[in-house]
N, C-alpha and C. Protein backbone atom coordinates (compact mmCIF):
# COMPACT_ATOMS: atom_id res chain seq x y z
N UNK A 1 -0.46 -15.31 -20.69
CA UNK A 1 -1.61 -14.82 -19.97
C UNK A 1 -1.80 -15.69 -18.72
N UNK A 2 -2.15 -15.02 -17.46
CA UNK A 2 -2.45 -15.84 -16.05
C UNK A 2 -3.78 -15.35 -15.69
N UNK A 3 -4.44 -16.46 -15.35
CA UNK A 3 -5.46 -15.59 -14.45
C UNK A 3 -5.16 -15.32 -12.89
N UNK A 4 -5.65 -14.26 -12.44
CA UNK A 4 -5.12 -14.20 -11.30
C UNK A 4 -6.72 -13.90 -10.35
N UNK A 5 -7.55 -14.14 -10.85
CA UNK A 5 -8.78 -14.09 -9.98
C UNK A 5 -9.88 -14.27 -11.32
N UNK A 6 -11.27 -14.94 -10.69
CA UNK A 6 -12.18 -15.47 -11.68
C UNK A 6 -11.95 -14.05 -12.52
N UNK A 7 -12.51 -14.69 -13.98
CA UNK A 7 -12.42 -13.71 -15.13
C UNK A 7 -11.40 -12.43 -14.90
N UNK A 8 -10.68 -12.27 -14.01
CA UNK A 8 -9.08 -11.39 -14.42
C UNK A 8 -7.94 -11.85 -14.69
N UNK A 9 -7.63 -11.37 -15.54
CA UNK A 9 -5.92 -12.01 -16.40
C UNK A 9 -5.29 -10.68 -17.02
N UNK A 10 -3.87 -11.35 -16.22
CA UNK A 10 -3.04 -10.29 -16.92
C UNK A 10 -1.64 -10.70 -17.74
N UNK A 11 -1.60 -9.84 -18.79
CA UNK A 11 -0.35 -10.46 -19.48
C UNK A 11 0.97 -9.21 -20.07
N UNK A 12 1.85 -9.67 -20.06
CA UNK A 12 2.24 -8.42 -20.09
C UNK A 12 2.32 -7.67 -21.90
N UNK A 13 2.00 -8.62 -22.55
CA UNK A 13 1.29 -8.00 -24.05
C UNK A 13 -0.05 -7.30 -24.31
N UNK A 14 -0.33 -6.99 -22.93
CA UNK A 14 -2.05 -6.71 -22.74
C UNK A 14 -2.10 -5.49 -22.17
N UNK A 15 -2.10 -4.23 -22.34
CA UNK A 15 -2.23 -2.75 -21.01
C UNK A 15 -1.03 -2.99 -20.67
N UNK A 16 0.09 -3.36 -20.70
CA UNK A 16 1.58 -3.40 -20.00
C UNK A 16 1.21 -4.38 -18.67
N UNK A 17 0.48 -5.43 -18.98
CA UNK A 17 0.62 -6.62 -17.73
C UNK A 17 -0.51 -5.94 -16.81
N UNK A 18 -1.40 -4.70 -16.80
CA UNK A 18 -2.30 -4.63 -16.18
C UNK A 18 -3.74 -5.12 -15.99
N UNK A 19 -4.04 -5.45 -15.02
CA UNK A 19 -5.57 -6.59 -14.77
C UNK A 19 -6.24 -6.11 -16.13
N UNK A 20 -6.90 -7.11 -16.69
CA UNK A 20 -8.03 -7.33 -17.42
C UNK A 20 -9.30 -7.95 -17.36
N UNK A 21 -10.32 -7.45 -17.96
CA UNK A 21 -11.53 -8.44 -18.04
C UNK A 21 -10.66 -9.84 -18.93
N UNK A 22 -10.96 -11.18 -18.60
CA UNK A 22 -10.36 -12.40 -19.35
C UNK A 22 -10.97 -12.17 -20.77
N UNK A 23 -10.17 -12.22 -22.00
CA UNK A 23 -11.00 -11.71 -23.14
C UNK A 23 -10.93 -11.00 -23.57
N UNK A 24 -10.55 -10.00 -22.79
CA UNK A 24 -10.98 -8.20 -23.49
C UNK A 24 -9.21 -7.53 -23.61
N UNK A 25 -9.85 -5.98 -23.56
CA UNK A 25 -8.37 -5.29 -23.14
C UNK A 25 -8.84 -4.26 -22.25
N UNK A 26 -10.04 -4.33 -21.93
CA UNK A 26 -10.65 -3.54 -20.67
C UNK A 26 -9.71 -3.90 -19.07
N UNK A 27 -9.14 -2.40 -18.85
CA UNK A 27 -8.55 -3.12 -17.68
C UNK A 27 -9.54 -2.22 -16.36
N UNK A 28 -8.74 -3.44 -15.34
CA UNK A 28 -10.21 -3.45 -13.73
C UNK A 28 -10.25 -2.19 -13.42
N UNK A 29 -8.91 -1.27 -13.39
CA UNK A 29 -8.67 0.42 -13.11
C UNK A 29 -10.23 1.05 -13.35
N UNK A 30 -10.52 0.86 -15.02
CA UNK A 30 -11.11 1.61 -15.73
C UNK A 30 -12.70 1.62 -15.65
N UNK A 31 -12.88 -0.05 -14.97
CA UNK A 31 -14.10 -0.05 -14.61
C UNK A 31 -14.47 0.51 -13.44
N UNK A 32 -13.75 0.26 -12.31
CA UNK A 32 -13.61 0.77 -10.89
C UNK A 32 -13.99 2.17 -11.18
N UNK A 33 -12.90 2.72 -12.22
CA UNK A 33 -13.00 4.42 -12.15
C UNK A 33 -14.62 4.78 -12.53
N UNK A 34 -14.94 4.07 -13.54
CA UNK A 34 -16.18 4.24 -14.49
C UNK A 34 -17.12 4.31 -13.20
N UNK A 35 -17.77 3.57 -12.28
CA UNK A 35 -17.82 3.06 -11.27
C UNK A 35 -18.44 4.28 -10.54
N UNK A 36 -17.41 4.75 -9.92
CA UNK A 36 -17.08 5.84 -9.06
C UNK A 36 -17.32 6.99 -9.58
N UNK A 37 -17.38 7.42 -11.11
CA UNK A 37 -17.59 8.35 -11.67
C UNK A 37 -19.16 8.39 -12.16
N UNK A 38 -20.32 7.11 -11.26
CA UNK A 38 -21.36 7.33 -11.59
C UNK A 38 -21.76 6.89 -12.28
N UNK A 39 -20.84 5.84 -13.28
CA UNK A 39 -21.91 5.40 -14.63
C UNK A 39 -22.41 3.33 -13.71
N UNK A 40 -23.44 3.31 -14.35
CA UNK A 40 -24.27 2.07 -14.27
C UNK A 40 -23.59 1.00 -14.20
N UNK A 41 -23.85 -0.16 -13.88
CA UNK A 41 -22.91 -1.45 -14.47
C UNK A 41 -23.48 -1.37 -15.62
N UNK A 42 -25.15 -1.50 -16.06
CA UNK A 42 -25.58 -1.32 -17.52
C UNK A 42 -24.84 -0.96 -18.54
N UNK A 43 -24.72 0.48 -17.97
CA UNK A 43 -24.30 1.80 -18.79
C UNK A 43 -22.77 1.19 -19.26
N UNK A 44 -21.68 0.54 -18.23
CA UNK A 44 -20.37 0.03 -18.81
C UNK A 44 -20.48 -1.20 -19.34
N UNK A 45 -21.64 -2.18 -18.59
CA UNK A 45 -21.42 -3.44 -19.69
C UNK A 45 -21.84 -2.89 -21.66
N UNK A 46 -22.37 -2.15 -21.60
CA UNK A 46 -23.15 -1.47 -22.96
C UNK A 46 -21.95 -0.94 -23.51
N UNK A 47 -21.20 0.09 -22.51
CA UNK A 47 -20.23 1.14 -23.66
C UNK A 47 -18.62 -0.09 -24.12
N UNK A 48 -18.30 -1.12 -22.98
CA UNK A 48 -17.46 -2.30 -23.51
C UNK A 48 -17.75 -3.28 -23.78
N UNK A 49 -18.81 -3.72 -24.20
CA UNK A 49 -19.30 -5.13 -24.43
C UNK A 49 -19.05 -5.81 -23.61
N UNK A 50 -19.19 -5.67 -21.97
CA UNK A 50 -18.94 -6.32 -21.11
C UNK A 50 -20.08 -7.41 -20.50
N UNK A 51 -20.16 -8.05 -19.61
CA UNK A 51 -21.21 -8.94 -18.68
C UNK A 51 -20.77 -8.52 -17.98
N UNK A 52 -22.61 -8.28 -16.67
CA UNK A 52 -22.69 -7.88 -15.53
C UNK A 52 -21.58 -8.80 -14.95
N UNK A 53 -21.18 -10.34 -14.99
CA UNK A 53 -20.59 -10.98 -14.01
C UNK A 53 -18.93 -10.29 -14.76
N UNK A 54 -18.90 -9.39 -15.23
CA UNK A 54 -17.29 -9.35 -15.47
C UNK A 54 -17.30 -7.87 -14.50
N UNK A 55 -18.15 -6.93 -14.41
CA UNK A 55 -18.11 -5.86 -13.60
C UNK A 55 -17.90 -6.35 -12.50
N UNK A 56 -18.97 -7.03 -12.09
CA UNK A 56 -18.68 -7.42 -10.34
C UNK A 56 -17.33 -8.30 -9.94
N UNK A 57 -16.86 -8.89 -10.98
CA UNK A 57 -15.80 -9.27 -10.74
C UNK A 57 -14.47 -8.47 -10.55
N UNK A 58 -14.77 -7.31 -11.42
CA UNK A 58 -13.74 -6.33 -11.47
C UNK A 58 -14.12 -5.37 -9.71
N UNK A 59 -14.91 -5.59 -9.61
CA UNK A 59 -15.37 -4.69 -7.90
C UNK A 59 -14.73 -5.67 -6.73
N UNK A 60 -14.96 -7.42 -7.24
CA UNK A 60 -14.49 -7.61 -6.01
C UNK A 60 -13.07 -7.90 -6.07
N UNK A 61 -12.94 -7.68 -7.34
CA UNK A 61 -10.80 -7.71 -7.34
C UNK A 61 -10.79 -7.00 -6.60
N UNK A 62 -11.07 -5.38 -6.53
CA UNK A 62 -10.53 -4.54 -6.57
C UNK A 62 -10.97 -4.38 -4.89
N UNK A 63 -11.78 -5.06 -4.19
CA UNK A 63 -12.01 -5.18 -3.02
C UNK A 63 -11.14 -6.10 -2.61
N UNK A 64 -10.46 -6.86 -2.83
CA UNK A 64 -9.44 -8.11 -2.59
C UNK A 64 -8.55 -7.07 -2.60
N UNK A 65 -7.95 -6.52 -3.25
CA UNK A 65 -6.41 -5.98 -3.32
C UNK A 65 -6.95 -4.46 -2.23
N UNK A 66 -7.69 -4.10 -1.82
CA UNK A 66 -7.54 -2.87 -1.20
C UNK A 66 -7.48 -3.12 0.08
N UNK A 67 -8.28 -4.84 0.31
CA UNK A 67 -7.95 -5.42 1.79
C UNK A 67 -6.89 -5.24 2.04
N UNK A 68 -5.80 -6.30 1.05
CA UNK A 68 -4.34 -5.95 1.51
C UNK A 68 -3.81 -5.01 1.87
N UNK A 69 -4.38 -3.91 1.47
CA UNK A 69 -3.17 -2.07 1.34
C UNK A 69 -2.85 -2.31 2.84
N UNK A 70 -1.67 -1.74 3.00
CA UNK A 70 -1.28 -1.40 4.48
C UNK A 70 -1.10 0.23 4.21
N UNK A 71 -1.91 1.10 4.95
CA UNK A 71 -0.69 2.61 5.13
C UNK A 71 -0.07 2.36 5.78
N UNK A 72 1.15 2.94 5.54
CA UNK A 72 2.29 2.94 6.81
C UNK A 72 2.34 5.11 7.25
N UNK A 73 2.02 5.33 8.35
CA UNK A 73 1.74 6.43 8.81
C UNK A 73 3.21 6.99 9.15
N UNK A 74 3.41 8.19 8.25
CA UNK A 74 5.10 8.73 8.76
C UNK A 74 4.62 9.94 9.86
């Protein structure tokens, strides 16, 4: 297991090496999606036994890695 940003770790015995809450088997995808599909941080810390500080952590991974994206325009 590595962490690769506060409370995310990934291992590859874990989701096939995909981000996790540190702890869990909740991966960042699922919160992001949850997210976007309208539900609460409440509403997901409640349905995974999560902490508010593991949601926002999973938002600003996921704001870290979208900085990087490059499109490349064909």
């Amino acid at each position: 297991m590595r962490e690769i940003a506060p409370r995310i770790t990934v291992d590859q015995k874990i989701r096939f090496g995909k981000p996790v809450i540190k702890g869990t088997r909740v991966p960042i995808d699922l919160i992001v999606g949850k997210i976007a599909g309208g539900m609460t941080i409440e509403e997901i810390c409640k349905e995974y036994d999560l902490k508010r500080v593991d949601v926002l952590a999973a938002l600003r991974y996921a704001a870290e890695v979208m900085k990087r994206e490059q499109l490349l325009m064909v």
